[in-house]
C-alpha atoms as a PDB file:
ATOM      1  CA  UNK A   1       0.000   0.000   0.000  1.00  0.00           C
ATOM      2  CA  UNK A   2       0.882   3.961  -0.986  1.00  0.00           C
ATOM      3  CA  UNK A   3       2.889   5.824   1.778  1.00  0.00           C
ATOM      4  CA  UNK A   4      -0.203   8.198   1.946  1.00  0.00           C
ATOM      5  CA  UNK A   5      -2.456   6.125   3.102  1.00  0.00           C
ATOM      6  CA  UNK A   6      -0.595   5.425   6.185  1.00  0.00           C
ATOM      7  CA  UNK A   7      -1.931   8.211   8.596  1.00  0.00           C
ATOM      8  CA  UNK A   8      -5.679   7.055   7.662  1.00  0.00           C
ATOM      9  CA  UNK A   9      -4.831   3.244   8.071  1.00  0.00           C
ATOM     10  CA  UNK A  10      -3.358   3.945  11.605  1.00  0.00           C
ATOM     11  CA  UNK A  11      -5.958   6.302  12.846  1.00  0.00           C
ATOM     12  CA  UNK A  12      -8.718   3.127  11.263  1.00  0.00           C
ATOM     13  CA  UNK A  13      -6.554   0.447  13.139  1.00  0.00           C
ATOM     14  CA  UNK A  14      -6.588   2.788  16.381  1.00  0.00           C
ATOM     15  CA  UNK A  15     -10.501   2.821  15.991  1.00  0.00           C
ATOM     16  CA  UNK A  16     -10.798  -0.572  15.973  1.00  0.00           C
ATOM     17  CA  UNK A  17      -8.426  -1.388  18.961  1.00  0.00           C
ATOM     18  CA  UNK A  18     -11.076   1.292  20.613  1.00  0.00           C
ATOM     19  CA  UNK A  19     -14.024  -1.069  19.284  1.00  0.00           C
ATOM     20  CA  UNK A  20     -15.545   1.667  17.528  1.00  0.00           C
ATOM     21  CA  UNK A  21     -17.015   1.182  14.138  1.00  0.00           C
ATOM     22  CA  UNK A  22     -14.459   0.861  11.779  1.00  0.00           C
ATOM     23  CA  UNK A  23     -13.505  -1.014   8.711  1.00  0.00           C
ATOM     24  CA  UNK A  24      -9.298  -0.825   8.093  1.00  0.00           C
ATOM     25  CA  UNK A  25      -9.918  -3.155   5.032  1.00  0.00           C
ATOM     26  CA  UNK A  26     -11.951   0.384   3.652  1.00  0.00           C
ATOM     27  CA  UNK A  27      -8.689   2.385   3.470  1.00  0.00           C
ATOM     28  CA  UNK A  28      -6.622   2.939   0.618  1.00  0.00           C
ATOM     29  CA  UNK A  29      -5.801   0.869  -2.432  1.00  0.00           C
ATOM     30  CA  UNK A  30      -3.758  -2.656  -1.955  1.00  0.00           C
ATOM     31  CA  UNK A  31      -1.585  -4.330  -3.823  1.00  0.00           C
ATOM     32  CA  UNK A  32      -1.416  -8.247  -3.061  1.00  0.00           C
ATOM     33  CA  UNK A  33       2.265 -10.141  -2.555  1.00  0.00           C
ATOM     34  CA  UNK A  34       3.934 -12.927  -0.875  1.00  0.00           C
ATOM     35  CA  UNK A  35       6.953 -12.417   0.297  1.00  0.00           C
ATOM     36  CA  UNK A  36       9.061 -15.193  -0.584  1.00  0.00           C
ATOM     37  CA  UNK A  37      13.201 -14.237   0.129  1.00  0.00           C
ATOM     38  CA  UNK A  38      14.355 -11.540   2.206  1.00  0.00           C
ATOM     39  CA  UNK A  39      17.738 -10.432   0.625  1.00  0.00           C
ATOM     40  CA  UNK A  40      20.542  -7.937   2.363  1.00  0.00           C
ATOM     41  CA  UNK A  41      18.446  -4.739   0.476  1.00  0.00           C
ATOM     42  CA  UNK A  42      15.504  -6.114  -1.595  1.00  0.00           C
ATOM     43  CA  UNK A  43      12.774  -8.309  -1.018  1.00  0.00           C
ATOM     44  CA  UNK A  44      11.506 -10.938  -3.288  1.00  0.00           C
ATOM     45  CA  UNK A  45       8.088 -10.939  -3.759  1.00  0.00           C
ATOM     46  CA  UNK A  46       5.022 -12.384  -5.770  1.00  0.00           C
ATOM     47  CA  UNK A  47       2.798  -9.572  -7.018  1.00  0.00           C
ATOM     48  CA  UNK A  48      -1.024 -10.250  -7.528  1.00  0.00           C
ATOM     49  CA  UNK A  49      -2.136  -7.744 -10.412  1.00  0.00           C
ATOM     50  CA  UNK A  50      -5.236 -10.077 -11.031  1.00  0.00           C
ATOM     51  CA  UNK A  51      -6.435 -12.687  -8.755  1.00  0.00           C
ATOM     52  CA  UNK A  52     -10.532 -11.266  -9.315  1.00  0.00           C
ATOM     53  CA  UNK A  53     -10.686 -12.698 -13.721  1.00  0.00           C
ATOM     54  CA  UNK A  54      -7.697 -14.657 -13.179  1.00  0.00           C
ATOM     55  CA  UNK A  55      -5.095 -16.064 -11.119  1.00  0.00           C
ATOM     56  CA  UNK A  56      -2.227 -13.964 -12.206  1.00  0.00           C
ATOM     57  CA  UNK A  57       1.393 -13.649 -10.809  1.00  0.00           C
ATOM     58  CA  UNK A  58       4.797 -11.864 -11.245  1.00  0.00           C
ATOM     59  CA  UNK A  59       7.337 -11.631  -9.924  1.00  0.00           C
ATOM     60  CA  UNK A  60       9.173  -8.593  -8.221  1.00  0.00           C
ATOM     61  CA  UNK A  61      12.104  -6.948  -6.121  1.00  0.00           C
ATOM     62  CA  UNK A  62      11.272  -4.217  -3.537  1.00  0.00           C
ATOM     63  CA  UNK A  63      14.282  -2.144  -2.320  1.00  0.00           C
ATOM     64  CA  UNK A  64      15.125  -1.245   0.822  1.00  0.00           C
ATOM     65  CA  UNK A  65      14.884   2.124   0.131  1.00  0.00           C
ATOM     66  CA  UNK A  66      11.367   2.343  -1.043  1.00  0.00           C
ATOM     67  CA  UNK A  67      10.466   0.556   1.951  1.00  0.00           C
ATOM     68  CA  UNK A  68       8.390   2.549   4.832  1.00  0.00           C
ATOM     69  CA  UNK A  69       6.967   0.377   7.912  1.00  0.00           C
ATOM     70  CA  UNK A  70       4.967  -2.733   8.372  1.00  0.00           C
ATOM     71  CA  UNK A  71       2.171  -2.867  10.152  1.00  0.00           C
ATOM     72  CA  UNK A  72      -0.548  -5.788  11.390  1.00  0.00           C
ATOM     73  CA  UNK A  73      -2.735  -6.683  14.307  1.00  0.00           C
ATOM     74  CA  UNK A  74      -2.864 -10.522  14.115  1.00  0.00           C
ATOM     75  CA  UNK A  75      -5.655 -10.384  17.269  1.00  0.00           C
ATOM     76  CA  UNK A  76      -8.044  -9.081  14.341  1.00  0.00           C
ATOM     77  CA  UNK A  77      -6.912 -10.637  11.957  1.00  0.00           C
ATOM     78  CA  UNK A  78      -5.258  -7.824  10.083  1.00  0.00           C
ATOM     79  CA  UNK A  79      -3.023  -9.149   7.865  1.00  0.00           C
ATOM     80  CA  UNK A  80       0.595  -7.510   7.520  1.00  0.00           C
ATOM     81  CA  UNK A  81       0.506  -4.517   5.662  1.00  0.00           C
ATOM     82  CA  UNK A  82       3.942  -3.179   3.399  1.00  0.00           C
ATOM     83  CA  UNK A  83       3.717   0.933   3.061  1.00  0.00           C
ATOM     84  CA  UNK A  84       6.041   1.738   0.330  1.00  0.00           C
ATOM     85  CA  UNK A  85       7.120   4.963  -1.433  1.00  0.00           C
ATOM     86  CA  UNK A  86       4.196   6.108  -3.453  1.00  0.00           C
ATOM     87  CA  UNK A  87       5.711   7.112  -6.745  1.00  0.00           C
ATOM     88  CA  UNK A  88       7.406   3.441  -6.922  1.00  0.00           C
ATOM     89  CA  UNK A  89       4.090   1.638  -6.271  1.00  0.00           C
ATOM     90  CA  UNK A  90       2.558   3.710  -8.593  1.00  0.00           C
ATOM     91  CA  UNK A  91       5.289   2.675 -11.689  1.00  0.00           C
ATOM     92  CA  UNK A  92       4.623  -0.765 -10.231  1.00  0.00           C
ATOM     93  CA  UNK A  93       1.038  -0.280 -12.056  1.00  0.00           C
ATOM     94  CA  UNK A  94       2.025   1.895 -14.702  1.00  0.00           C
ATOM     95  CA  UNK A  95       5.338   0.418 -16.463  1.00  0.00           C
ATOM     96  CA  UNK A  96       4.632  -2.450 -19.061  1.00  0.00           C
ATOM     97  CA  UNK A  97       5.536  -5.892 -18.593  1.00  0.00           C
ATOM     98  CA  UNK A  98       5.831  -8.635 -21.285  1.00  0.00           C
ATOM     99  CA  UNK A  99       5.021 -12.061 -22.570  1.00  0.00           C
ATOM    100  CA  UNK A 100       7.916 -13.884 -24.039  1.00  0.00           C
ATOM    101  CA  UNK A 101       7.684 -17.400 -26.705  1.00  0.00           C
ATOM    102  CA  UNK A 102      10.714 -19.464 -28.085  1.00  0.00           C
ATOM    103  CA  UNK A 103       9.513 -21.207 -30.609  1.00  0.00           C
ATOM    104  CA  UNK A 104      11.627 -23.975 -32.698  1.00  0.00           C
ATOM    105  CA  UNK A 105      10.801 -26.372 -35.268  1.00  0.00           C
ATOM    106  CA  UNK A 106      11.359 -29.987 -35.038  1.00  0.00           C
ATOM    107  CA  UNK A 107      13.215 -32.114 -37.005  1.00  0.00           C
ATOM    108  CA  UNK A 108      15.722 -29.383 -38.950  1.00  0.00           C
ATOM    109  CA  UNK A 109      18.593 -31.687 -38.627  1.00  0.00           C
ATOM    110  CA  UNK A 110      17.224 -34.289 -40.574  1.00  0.00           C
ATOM    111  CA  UNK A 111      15.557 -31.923 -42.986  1.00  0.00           C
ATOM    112  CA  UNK A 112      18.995 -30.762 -43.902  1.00  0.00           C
ATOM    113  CA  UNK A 113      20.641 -34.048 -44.496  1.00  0.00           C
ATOM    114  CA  UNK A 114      17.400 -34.769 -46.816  1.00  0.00           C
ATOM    115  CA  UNK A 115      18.195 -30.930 -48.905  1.00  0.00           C
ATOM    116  CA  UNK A 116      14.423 -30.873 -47.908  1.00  0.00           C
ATOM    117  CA  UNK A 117      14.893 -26.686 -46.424  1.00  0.00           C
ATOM    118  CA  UNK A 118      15.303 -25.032 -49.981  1.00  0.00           C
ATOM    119  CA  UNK A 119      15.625 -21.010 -50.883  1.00  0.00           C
ATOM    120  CA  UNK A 120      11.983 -21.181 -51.821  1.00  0.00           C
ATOM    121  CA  UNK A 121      10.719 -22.703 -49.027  1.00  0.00           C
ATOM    122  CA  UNK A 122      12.785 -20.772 -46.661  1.00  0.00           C
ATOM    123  CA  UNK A 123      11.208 -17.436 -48.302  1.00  0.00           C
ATOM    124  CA  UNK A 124       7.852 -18.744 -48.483  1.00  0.00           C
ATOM    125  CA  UNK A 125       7.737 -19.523 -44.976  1.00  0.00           C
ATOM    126  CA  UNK A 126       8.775 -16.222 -44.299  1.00  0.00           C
ATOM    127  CA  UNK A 127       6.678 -14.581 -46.670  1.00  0.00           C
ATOM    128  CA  UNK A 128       3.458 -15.774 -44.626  1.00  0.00           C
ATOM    129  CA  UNK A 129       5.064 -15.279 -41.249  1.00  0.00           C
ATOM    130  CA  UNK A 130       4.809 -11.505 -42.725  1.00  0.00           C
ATOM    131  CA  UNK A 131       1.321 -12.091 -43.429  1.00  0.00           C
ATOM    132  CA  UNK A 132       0.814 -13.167 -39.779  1.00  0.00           C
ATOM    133  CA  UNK A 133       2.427 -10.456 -37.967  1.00  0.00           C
ATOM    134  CA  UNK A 134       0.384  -8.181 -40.035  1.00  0.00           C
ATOM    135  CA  UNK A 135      -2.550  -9.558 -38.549  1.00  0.00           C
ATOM    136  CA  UNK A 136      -1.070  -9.843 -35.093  1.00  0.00           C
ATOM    137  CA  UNK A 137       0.559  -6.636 -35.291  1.00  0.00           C
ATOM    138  CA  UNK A 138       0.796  -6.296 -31.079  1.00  0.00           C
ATOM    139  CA  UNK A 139       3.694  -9.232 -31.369  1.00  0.00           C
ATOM    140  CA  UNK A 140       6.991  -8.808 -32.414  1.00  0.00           C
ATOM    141  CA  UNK A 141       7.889 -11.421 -34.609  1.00  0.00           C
ATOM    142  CA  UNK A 142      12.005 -12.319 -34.785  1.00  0.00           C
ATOM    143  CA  UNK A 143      12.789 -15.198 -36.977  1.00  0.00           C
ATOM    144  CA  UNK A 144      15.740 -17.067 -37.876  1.00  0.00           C
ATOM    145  CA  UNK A 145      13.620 -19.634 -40.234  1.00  0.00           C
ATOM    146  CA  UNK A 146      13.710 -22.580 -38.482  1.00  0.00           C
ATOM    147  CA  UNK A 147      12.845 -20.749 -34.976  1.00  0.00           C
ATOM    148  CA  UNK A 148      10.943 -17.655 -33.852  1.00  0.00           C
ATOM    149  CA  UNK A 149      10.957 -15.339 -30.654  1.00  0.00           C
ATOM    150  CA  UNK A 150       7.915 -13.693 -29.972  1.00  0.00           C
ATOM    151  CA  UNK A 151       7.354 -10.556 -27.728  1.00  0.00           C
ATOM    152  CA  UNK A 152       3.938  -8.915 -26.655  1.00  0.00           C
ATOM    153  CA  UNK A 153       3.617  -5.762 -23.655  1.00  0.00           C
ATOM    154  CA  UNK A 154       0.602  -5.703 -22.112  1.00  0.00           C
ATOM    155  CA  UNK A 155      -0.473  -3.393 -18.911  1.00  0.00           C
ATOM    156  CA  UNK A 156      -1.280  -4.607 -15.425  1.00  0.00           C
ATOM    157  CA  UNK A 157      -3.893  -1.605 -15.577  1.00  0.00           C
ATOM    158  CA  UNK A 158      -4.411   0.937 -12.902  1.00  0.00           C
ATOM    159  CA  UNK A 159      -7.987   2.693 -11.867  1.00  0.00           C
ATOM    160  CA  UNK A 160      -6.512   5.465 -10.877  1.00  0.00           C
ATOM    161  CA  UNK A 161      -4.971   6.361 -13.900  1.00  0.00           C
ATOM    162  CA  UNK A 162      -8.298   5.325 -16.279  1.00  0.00           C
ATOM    163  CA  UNK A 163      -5.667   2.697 -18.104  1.00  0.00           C
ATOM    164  CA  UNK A 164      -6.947  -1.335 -18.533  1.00  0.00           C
ATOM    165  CA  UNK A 165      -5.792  -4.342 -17.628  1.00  0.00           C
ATOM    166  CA  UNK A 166      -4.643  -5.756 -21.380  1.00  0.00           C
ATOM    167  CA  UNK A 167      -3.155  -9.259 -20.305  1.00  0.00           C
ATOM    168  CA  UNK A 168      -4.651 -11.690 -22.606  1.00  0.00           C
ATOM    169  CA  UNK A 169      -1.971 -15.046 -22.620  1.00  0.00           C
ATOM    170  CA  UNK A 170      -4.531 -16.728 -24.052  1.00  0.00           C
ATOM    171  CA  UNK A 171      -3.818 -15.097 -27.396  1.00  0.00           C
ATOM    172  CA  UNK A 172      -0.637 -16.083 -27.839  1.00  0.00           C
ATOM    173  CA  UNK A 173      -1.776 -19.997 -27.737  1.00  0.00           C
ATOM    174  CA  UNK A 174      -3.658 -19.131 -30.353  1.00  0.00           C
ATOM    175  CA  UNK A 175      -1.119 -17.589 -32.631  1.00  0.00           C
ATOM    176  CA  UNK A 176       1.671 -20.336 -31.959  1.00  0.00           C
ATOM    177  CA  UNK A 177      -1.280 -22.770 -33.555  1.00  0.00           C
ATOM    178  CA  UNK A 178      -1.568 -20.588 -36.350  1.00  0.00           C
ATOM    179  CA  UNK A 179       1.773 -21.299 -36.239  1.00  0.00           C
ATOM    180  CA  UNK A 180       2.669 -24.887 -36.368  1.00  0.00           C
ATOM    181  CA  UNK A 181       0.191 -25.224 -39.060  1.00  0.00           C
ATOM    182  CA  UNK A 182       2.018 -22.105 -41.319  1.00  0.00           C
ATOM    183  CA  UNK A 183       5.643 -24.641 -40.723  1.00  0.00           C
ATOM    184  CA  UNK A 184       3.466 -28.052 -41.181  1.00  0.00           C
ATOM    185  CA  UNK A 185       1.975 -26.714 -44.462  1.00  0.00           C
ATOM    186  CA  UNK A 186       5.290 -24.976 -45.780  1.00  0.00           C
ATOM    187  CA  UNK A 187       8.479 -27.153 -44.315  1.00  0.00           C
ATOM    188  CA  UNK A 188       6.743 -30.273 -43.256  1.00  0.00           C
ATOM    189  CA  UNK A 189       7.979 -29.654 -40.039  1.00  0.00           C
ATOM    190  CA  UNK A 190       5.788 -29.404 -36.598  1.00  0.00           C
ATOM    191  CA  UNK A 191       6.737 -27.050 -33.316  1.00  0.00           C
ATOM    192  CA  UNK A 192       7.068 -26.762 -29.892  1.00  0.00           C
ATOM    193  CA  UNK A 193       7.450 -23.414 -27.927  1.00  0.00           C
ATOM    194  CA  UNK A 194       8.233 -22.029 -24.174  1.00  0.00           C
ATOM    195  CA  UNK A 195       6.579 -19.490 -22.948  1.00  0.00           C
ATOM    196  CA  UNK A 196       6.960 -17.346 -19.760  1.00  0.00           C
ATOM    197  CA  UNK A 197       6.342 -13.647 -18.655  1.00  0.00           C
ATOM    198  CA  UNK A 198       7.150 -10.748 -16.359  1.00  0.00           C
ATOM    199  CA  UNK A 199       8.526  -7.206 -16.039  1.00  0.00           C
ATOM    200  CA  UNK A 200      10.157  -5.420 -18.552  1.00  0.00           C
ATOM    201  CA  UNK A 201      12.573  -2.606 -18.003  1.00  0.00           C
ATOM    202  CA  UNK A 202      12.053  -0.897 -21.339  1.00  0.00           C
ATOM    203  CA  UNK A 203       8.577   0.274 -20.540  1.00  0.00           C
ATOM    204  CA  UNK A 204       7.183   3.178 -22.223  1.00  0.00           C
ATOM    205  CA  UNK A 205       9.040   1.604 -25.770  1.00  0.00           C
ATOM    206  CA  UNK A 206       8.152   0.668 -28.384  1.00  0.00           C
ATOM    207  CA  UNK A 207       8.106  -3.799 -28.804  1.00  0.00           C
ATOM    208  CA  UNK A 208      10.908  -3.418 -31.115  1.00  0.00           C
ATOM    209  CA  UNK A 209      14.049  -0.934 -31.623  1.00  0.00           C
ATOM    210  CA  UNK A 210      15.029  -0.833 -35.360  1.00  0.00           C
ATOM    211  CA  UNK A 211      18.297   1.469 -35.754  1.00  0.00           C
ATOM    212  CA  UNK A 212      17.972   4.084 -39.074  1.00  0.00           C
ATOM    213  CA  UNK A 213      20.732   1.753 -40.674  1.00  0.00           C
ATOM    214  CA  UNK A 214      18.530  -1.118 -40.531  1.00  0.00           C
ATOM    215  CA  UNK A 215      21.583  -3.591 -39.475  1.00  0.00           C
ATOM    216  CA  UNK A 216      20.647  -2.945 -34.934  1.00  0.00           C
ATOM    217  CA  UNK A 217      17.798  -4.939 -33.734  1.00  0.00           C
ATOM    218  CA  UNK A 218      16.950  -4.568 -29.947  1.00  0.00           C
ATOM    219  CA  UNK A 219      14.590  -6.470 -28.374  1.00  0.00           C
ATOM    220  CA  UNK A 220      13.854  -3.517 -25.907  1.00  0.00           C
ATOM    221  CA  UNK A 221      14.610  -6.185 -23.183  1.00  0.00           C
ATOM    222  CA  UNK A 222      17.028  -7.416 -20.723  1.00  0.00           C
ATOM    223  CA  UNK A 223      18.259 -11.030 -20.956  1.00  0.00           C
ATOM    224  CA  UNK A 224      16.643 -12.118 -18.323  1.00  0.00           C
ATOM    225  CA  UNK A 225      13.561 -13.851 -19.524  1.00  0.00           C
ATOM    226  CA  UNK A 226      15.192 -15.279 -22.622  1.00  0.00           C
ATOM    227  CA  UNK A 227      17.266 -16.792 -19.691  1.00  0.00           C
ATOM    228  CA  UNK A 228      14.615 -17.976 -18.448  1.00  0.00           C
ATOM    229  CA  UNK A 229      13.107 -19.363 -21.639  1.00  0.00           C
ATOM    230  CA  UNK A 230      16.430 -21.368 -22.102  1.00  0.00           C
ATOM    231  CA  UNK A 231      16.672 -22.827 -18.942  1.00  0.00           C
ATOM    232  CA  UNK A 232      12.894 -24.649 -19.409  1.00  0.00           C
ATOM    233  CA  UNK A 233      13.842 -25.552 -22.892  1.00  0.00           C
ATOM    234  CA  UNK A 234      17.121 -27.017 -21.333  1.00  0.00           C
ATOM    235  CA  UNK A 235      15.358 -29.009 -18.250  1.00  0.00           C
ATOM    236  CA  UNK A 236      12.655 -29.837 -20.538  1.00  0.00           C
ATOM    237  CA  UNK A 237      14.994 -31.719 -22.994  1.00  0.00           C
ATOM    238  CA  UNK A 238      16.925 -33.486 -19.864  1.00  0.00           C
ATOM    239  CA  UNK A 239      13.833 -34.602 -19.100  1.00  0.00           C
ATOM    240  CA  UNK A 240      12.844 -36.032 -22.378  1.00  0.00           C
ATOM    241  CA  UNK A 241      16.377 -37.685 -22.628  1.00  0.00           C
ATOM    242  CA  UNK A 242      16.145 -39.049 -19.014  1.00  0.00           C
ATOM    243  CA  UNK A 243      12.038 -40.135 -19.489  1.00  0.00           C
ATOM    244  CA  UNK A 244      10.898 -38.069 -17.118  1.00  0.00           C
ATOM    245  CA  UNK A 245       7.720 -36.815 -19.724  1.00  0.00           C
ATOM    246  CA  UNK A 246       7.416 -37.344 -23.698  1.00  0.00           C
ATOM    247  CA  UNK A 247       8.205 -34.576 -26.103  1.00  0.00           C
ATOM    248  CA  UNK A 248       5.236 -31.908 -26.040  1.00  0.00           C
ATOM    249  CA  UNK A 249       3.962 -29.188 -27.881  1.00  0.00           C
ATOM    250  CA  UNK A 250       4.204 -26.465 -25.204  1.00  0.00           C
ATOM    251  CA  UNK A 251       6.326 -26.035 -22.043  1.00  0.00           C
ATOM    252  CA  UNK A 252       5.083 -23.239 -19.902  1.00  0.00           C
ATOM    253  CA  UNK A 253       6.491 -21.558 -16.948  1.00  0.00           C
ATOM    254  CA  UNK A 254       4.092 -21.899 -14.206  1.00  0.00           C
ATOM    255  CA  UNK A 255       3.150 -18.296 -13.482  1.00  0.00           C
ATOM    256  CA  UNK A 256       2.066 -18.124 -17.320  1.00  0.00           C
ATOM    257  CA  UNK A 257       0.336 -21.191 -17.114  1.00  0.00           C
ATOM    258  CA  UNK A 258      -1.631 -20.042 -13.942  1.00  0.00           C
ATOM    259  CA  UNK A 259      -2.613 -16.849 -15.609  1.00  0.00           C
ATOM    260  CA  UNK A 260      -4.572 -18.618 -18.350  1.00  0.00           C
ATOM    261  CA  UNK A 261      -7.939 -18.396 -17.948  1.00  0.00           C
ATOM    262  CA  UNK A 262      -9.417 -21.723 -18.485  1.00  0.00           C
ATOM    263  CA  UNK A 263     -12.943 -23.128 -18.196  1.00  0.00           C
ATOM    264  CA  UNK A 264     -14.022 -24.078 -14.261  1.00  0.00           C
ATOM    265  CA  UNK A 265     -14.318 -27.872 -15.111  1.00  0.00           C
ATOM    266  CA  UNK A 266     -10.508 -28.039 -16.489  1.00  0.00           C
ATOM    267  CA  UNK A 267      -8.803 -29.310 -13.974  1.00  0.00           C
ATOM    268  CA  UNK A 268      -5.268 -27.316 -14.163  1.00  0.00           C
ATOM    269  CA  UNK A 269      -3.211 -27.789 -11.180  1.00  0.00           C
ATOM    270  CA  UNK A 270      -3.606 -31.223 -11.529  1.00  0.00           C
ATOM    271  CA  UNK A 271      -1.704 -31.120 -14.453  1.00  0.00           C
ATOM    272  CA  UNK A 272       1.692 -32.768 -15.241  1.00  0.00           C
ATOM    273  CA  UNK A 273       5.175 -30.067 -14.194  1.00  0.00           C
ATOM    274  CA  UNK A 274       8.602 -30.796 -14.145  1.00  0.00           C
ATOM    275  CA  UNK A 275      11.092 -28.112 -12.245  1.00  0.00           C
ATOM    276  CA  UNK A 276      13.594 -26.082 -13.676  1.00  0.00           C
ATOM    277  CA  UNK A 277      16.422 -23.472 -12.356  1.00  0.00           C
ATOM    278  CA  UNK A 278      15.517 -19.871 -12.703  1.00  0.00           C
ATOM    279  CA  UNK A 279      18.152 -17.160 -12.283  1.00  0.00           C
ATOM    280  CA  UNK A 280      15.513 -14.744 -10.333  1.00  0.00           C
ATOM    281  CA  UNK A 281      13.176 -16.798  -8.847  1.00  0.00           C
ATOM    282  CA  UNK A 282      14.264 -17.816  -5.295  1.00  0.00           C
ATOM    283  CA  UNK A 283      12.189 -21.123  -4.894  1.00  0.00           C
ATOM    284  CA  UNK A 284      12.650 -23.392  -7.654  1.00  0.00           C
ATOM    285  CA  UNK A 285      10.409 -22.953 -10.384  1.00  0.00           C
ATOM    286  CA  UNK A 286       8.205 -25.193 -12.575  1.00  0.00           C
ATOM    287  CA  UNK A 287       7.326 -25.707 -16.242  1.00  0.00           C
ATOM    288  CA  UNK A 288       3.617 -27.157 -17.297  1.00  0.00           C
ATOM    289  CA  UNK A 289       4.448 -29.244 -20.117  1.00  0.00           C
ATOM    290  CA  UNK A 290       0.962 -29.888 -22.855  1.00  0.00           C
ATOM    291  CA  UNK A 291      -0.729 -29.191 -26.596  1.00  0.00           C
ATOM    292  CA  UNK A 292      -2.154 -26.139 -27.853  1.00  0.00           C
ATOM    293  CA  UNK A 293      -4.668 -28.401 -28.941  1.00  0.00           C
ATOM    294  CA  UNK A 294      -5.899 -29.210 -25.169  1.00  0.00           C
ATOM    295  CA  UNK A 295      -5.470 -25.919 -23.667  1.00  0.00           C
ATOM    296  CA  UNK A 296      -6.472 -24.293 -26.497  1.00  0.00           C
ATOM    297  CA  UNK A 297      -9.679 -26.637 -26.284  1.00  0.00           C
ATOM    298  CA  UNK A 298      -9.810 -25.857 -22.135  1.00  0.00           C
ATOM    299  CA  UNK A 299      -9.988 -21.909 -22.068  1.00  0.00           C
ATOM    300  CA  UNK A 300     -12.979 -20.116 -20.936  1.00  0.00           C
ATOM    301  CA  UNK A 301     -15.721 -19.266 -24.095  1.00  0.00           C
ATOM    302  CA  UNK A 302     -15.314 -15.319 -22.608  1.00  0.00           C
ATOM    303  CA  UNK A 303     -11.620 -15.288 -23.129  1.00  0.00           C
ATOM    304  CA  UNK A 304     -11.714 -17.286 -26.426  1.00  0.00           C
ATOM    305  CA  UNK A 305     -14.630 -14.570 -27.824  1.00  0.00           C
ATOM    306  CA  UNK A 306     -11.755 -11.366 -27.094  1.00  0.00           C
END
């Protein structure tokens, strides 16, 4: 919660404590998060930007410095409260955060040795992948013809401000259908793809920077979730190897795979997950490893109608 709303909240708490009518839960606007490492100068936390349409979490660093007191009354069940420096709270909600896909095709090796990945092909395929990022033309689309990276910023949304929540993951299932059947139909070839997302320094950006030269692309992102994209592609191919799970079509980080909005009956957390080692996450992560096909088939009718 905002700095300013911390004379209100104690004089509400002080009213209660009196056992005078009083509702504490009435002031201010909060923020949910679980703290899950207490560093030297930062906490690691989980930040709750949805949990009313969807379960939805990222995760964050607070600083020391932005840090102001922490109050709770655990005899009435007031939970802790975290009162933090209002301008940073308030870029918490404002700066735009990202989803992030690898995407690969299988079976290039052997297409090679066959001379099956001709010129033509090669430009043909790219040629509709044009066509598709026209359509889709909030994703970045970064090819390298047999693989893809694909980039989307969407806002967390903030009332205050008038600006919308515009996290739809649900999208992006759709497009990496699209496609599979685009590399199918042109190489022959089917894909898999890992997807995770988070915070993105380069807020206020554009998706992609494009120098005047033409010859500097920049992401307009740190390495960090490409790190992370790599390290469940990694553990997900040990675990192939090793027969932990099959090859599938999709390997999601879990906080991505949580955010989806599927229908009530599906039952998602029963789902199979293998672990994998994150460079900022403090507990050890996991991947949820399926088809487009099934989750695809699983989301809610309201999401699937946006």
């Amino acid at each position: 919660m905002s700095e300013i709303y911390m004379e209100e909240f104690d004089e509400a708490l002080q009213k209660m404590l009196r056992r005078e009518e009083c509702n504490p839960y009435g002031v201010g606007y909060v923020s949910p998060v679980a703290i899950r490492t207490r560093n030297s100068n930062s906490l690691d936390l989980s930040w709750y930007p949805n949990t009313f349409t969807r379960f939805h979490e990222v995760s964050i660093s607070l600083p020391r410095d932005v840090f102001k007191v922490c109050v709770g009354c655990w005899q009435y069940d007031i939970k802790p409260y975290i009162f933090v420096d209002h301008d940073w709270l308030e870029h918490l909600h404002l700066r735009e955060y990202s989803v992030f896909a690898l995407i690969d095709a299988i079976g290039v090796k052997a297409a090679l040795r066959d001379n099956a990945l001709t010129k033509d092909k090669l430009i043909e395929l790219r040629e509709k992948i044009d066509k598709l990022a026209e359509i889709e033309s909030d994703i970045s689309f970064i090819s390298f013809a047999d693989s893809l990276i694909l980039k989307t910023n969407w806002d967390v949304g903030y009332f205050h401000k008038g600006i919308k929540c515009s996290y739809k993951p649900e999208k992006i299932l759709l497009v990496i259908k699209e496609l599979d059947r685009i590399y199918q139909e042109v190489l022959g070839l089917p894909i898999y793809a890992v997807l995770t997302q988070g915070s993105n320094e380069y807020y206020g950006e554009p998706l992609l920077h494009i120098s005047k030269n033409q010859n500097h692309i920049c992401l307009n992102s740190l390495g960090v979730p490409f790190a992370e994209l790599l390290a469940i592609e990694s553990a997900a191919k040990s675990a192939i190897k090793s027969g932990v799970h099959p090859p599938m079509q999709l390997y999601l980080d879990e906080q991505f795979y949580h955010s989806i909005q599927f229908k009530y009956e599906f039952e998602k957390n029963d789902k199979p997950t293998n672990s994998y080692a994150a460079i900022m996450k403090s507990s050890e992560p996991s991947y949820f490893y399926s088809s487009c096909e099934v989750l695809i088939e699983n989301i809610d009718d309201r999401e699937r109608e946006h």
